[in-house]
Structures are given as C-alpha cells and as structure tokens.
PDB file of N, CA and C in Angstrom:
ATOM      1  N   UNK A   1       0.807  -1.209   0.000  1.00  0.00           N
ATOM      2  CA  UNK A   1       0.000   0.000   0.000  1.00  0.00           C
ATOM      3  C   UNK A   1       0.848   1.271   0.000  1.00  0.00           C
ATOM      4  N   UNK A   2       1.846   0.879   0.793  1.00  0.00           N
ATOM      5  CA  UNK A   2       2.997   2.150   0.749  1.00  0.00           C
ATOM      6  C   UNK A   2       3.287   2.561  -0.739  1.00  0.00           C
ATOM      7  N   UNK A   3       3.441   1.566  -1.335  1.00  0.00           N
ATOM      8  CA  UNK A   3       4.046   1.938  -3.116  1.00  0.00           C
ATOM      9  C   UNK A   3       2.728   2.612  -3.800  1.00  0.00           C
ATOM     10  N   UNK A   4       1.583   2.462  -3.463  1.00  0.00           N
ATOM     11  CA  UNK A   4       0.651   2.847  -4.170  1.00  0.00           C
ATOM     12  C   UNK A   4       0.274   4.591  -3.701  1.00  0.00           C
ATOM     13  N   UNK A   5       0.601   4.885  -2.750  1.00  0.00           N
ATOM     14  CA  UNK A   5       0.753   5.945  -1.944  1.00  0.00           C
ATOM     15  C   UNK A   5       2.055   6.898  -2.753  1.00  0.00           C
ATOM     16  N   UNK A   6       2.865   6.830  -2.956  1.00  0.00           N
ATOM     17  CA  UNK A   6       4.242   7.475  -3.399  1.00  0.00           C
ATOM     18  C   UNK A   6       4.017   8.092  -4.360  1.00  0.00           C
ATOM     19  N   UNK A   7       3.448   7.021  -5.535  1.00  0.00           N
ATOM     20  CA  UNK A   7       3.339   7.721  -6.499  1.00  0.00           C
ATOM     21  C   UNK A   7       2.431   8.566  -6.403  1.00  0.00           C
ATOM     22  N   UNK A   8       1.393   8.401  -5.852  1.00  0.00           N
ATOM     23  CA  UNK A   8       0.688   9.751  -5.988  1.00  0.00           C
ATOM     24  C   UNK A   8       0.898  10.984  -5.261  1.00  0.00           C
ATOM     25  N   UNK A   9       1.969  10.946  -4.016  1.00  0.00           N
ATOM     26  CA  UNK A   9       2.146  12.124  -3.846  1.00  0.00           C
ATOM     27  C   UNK A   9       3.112  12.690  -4.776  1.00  0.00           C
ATOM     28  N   UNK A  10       3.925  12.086  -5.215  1.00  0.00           N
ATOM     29  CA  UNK A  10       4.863  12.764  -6.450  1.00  0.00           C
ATOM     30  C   UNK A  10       4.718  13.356  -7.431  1.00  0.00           C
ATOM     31  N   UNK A  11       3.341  12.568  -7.864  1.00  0.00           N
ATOM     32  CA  UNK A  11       2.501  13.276  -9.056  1.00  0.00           C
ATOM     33  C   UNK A  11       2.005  14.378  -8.834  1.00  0.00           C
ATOM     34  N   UNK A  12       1.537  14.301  -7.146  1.00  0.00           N
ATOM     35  CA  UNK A  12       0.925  15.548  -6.945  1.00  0.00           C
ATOM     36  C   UNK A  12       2.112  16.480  -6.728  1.00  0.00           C
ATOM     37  N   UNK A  13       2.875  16.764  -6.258  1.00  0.00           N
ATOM     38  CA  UNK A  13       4.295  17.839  -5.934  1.00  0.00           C
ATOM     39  C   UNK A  13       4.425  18.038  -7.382  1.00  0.00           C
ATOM     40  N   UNK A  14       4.482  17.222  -8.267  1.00  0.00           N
ATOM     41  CA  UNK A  14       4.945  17.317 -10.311  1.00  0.00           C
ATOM     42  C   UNK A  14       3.779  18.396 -10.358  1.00  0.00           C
ATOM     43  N   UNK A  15       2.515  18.686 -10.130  1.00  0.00           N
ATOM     44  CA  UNK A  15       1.732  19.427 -10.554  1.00  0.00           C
ATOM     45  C   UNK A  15       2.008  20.848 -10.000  1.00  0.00           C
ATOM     46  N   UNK A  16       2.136  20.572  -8.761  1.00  0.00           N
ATOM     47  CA  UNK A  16       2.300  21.875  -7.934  1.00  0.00           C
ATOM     48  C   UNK A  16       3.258  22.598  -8.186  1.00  0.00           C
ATOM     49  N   UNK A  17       4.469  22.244  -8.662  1.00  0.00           N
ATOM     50  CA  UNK A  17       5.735  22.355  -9.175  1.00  0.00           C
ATOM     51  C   UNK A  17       5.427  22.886 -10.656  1.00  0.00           C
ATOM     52  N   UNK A  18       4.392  21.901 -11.790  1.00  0.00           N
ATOM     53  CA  UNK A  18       3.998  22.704 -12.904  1.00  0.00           C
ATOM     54  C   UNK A  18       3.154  24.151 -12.736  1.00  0.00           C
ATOM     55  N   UNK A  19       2.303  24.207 -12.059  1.00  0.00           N
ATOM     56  CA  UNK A  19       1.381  25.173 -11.489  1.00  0.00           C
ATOM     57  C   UNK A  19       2.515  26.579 -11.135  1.00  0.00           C
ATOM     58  N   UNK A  20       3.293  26.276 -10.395  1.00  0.00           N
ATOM     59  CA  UNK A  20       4.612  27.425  -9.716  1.00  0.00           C
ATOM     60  C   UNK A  20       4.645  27.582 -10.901  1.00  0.00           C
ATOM     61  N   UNK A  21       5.491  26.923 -11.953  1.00  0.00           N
ATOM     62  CA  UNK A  21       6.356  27.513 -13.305  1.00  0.00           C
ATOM     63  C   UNK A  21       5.371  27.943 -13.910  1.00  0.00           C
ATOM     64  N   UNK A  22       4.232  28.082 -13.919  1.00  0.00           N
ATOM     65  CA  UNK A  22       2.952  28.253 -14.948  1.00  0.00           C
ATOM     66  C   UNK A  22       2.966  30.217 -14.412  1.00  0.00           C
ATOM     67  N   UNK A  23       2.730  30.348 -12.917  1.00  0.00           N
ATOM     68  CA  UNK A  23       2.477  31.242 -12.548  1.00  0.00           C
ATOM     69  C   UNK A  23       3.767  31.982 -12.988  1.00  0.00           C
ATOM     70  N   UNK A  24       4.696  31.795 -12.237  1.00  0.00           N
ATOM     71  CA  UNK A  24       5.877  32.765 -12.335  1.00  0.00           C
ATOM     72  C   UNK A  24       5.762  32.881 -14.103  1.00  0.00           C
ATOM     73  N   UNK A  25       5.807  32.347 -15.147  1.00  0.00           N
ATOM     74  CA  UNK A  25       6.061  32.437 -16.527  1.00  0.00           C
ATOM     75  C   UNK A  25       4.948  33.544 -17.058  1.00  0.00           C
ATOM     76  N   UNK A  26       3.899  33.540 -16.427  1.00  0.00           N
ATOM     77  CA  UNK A  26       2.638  34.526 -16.638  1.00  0.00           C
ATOM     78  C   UNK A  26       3.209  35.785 -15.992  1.00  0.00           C
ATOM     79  N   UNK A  27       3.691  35.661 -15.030  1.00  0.00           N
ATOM     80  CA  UNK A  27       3.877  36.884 -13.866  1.00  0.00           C
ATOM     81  C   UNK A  27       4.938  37.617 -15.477  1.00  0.00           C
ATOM     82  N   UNK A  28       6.173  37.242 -15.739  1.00  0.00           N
ATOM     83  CA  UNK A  28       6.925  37.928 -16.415  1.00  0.00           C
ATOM     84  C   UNK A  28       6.016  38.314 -17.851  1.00  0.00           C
ATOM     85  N   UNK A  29       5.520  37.304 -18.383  1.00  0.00           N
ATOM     86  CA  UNK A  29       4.804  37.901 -19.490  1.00  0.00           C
ATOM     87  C   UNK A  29       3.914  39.141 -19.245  1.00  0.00           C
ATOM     88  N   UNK A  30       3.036  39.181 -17.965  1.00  0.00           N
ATOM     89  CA  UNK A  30       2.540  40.569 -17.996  1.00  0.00           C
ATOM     90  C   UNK A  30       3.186  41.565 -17.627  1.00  0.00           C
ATOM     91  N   UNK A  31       4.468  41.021 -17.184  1.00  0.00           N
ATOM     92  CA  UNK A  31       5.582  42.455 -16.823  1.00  0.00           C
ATOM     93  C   UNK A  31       5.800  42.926 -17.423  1.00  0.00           C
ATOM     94  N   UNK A  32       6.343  42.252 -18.960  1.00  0.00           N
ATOM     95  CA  UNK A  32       7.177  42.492 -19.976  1.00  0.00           C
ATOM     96  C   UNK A  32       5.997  43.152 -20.886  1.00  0.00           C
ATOM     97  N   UNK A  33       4.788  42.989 -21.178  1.00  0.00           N
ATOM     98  CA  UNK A  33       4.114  43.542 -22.120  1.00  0.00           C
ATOM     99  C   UNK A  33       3.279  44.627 -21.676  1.00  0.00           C
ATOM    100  N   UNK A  34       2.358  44.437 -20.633  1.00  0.00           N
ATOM    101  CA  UNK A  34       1.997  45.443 -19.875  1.00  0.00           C
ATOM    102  C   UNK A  34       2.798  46.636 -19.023  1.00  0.00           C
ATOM    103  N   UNK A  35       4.042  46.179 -18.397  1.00  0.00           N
ATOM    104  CA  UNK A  35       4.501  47.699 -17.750  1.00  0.00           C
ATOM    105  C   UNK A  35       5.433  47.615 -18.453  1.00  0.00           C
ATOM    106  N   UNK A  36       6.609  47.265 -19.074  1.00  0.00           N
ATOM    107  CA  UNK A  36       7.252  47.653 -20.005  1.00  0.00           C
ATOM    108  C   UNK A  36       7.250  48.053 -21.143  1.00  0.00           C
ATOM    109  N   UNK A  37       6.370  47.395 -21.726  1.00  0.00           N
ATOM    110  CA  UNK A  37       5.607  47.863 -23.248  1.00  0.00           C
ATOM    111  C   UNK A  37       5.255  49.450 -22.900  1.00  0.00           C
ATOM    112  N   UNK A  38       4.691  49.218 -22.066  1.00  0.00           N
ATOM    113  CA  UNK A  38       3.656  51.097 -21.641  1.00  0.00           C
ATOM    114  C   UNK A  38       4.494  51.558 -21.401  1.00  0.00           C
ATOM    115  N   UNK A  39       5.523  51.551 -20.565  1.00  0.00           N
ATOM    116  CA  UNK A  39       6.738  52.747 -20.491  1.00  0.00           C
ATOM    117  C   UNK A  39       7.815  52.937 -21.316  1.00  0.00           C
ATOM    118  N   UNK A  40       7.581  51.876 -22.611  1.00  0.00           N
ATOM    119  CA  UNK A  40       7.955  52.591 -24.077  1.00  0.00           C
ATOM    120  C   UNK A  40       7.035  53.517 -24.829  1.00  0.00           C
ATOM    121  N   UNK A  41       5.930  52.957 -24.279  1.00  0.00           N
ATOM    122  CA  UNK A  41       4.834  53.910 -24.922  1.00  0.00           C
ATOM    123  C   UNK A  41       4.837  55.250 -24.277  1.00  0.00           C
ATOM    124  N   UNK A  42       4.923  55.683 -23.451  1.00  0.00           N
ATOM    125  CA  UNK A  42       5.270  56.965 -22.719  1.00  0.00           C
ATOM    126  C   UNK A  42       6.107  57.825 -23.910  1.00  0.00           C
ATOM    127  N   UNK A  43       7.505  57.131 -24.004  1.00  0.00           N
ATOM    128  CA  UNK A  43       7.860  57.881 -25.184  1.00  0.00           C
ATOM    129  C   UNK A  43       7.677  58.156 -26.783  1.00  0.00           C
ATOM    130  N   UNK A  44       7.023  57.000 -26.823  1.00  0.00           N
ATOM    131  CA  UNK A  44       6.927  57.020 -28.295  1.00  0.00           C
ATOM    132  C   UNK A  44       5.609  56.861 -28.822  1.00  0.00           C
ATOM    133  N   UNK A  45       4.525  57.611 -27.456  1.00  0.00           N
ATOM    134  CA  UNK A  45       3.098  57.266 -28.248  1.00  0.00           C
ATOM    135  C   UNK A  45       2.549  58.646 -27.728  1.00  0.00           C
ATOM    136  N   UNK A  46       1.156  59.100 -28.430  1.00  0.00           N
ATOM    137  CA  UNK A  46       0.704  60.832 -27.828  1.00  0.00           C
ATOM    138  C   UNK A  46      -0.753  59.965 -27.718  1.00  0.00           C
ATOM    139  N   UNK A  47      -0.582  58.388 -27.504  1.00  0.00           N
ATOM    140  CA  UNK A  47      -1.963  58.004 -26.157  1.00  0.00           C
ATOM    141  C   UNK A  47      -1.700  59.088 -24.868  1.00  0.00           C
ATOM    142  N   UNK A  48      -3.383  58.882 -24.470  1.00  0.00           N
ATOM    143  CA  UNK A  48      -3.661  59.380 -23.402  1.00  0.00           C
ATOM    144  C   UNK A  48      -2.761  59.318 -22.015  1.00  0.00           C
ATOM    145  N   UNK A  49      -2.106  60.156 -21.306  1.00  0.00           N
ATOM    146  CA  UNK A  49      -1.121  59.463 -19.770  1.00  0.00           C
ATOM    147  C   UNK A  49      -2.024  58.525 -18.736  1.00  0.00           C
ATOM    148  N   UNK A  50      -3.128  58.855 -18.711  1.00  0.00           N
ATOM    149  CA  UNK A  50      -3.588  58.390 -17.787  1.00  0.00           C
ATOM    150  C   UNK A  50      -4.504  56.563 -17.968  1.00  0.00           C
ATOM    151  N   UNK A  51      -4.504  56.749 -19.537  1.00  0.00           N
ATOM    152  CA  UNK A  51      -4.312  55.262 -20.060  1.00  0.00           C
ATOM    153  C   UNK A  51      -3.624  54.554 -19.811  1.00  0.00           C
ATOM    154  N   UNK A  52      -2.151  55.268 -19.936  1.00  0.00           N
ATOM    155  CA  UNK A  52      -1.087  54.309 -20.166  1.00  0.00           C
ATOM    156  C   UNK A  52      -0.758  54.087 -18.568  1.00  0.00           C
ATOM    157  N   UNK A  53      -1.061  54.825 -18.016  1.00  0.00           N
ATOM    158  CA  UNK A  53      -0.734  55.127 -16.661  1.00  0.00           C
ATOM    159  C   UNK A  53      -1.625  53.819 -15.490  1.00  0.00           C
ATOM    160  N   UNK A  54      -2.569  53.972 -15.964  1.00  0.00           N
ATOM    161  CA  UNK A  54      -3.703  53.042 -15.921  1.00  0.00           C
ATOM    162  C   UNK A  54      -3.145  51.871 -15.815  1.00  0.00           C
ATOM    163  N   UNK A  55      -2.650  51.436 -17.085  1.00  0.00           N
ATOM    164  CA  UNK A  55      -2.257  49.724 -18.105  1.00  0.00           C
ATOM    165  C   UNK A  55      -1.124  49.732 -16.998  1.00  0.00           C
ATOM    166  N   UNK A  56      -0.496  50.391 -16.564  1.00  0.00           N
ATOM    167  CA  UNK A  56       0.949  50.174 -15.649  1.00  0.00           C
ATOM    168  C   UNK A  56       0.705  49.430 -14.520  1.00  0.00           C
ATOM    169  N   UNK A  57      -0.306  50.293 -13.965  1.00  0.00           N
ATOM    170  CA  UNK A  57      -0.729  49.916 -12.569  1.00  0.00           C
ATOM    171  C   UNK A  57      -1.726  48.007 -12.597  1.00  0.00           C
ATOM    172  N   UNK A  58      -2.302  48.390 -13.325  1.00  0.00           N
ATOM    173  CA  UNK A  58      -2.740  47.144 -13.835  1.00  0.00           C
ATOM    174  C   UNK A  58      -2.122  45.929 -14.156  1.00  0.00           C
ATOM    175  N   UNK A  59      -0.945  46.261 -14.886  1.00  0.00           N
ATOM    176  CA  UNK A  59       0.693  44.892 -14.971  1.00  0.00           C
ATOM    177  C   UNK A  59       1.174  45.038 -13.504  1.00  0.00           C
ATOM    178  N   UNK A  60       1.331  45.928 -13.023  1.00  0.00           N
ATOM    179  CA  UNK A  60       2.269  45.475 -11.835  1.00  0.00           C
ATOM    180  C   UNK A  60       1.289  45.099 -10.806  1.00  0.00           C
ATOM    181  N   UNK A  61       0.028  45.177 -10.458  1.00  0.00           N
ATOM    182  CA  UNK A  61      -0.647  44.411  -9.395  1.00  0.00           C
ATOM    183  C   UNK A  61      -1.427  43.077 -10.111  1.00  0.00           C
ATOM    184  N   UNK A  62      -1.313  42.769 -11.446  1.00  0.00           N
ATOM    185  CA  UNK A  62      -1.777  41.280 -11.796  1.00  0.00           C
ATOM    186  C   UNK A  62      -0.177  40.479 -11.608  1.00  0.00           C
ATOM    187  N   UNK A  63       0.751  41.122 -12.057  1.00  0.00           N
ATOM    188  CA  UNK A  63       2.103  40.819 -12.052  1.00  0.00           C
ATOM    189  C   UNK A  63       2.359  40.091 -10.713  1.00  0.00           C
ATOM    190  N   UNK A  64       2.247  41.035  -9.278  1.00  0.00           N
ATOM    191  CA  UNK A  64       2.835  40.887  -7.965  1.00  0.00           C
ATOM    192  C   UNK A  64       1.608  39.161  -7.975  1.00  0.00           C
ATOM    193  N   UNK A  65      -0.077  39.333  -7.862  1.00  0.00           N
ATOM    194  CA  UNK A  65      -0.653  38.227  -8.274  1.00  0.00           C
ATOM    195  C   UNK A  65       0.020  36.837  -8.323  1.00  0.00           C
ATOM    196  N   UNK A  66       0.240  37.526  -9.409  1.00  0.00           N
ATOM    197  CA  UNK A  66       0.340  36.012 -10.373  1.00  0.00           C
ATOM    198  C   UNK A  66       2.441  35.338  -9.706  1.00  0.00           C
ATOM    199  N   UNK A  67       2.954  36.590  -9.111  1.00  0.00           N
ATOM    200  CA  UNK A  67       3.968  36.170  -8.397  1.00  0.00           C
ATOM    201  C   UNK A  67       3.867  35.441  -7.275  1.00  0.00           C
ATOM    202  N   UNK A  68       3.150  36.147  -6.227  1.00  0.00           N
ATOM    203  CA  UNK A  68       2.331  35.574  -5.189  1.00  0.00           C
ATOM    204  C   UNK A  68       1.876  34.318  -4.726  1.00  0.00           C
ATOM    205  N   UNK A  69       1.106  33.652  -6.109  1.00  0.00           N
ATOM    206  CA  UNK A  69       0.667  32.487  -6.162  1.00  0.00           C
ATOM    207  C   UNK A  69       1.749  31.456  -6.312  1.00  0.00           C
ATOM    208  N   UNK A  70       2.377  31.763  -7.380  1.00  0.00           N
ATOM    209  CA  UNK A  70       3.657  30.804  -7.444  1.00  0.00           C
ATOM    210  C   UNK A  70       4.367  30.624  -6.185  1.00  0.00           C
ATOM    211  N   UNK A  71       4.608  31.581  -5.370  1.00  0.00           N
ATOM    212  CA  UNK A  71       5.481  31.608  -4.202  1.00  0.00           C
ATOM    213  C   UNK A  71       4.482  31.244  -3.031  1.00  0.00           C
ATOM    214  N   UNK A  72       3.413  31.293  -2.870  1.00  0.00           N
ATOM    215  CA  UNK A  72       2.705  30.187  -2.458  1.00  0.00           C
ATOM    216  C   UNK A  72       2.569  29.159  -2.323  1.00  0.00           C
ATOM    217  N   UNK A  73       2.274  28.334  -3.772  1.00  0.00           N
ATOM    218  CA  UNK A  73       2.069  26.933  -4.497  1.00  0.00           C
ATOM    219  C   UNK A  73       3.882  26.408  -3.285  1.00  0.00           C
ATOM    220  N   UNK A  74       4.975  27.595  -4.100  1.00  0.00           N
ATOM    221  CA  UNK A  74       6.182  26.798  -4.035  1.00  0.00           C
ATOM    222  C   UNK A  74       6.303  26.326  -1.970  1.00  0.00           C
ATOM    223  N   UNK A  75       6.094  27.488  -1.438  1.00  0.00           N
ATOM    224  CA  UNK A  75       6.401  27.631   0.140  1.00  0.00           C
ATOM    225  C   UNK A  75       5.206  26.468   0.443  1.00  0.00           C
ATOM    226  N   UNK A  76       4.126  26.159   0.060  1.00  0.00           N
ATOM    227  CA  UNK A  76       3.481  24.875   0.639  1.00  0.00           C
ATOM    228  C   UNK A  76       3.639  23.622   0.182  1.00  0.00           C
ATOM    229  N   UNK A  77       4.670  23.878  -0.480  1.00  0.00           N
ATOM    230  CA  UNK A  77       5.010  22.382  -1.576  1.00  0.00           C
ATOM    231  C   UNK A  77       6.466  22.066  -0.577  1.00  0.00           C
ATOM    232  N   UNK A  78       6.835  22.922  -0.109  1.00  0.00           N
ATOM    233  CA  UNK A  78       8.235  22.929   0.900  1.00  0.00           C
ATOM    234  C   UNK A  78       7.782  22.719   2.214  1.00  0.00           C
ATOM    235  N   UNK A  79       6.136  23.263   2.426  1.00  0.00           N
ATOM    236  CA  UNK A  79       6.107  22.142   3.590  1.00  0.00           C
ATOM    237  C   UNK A  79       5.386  21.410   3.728  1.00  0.00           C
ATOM    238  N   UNK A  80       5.283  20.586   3.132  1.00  0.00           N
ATOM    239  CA  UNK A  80       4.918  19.247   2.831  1.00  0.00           C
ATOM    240  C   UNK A  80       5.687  18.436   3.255  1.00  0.00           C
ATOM    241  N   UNK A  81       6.898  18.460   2.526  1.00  0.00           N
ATOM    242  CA  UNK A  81       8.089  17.756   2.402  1.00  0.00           C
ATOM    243  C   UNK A  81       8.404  17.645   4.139  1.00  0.00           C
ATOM    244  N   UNK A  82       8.343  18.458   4.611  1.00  0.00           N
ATOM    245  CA  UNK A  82       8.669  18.572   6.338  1.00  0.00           C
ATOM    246  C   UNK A  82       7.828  17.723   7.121  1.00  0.00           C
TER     247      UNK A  82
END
C-alpha cells in the first residue's frame, strides 16, 4: 500500500511544481508587455497618460498576483516535504 501511496504524492508535488512555473512564466509575461511595453509607450506614443498610466498599474498588481501564487504553491510544496 505504501508503493501505491508514493506515487501519488509525487505526481501531486509534479503538478504543484507545474502550477509554480505556470504562474511565475505569466507573472513575467505581464511584466514584460503590460509595464514595459507602456513605459515605451510613454515615449513614443501621444496616447492618453492616464491610459497608459492606468495599463501600468494594472501589470504590476496582476504581475505581484500572479507572483504571489507561485510563491505560495512553491512555500506549501516545501512544507509538505517537512
């Protein structure tokens, strides 16, 4: 019964572990397109400031989010193991 047990917690840590990399990989994609994109746009666009200003605030609190969770998933997947 022990062997039948193992594998499934492993499988489960493999998910939780996919889930972390899922989040953190999202977290940078909205960094990179949402607040970085927009603070190229600052210079090189005559959009509205308070649009772009807007879209900023918006990447960096889905951003922190979607960081959050990963570092979650990861810190309860570490204690488990304990």
């Amino acid at each position: 019964m022990e062997n039948q047990e193992q594998p499934q917690g492993t499988a489960q840590k493999e998910i939780k572990e996919m889930f972390a990399r899922f989040f953190l990989d999202i977290a940078k994609l909205i960094f990179a397109t949402l607040v970085l994109g927009n603070i190229l746009s600052l210079f090189f666009s005559t959009a509205e400031l308070w649009k772009i200003l807007c879209l900023i605030a918006i990447g960096l609190f889905t951003t922190l989010i979607s960081a959050l969770a990963a570092y979650n998933i990861i810190k309860n997947k570490h204690h488990e193991r304990n």
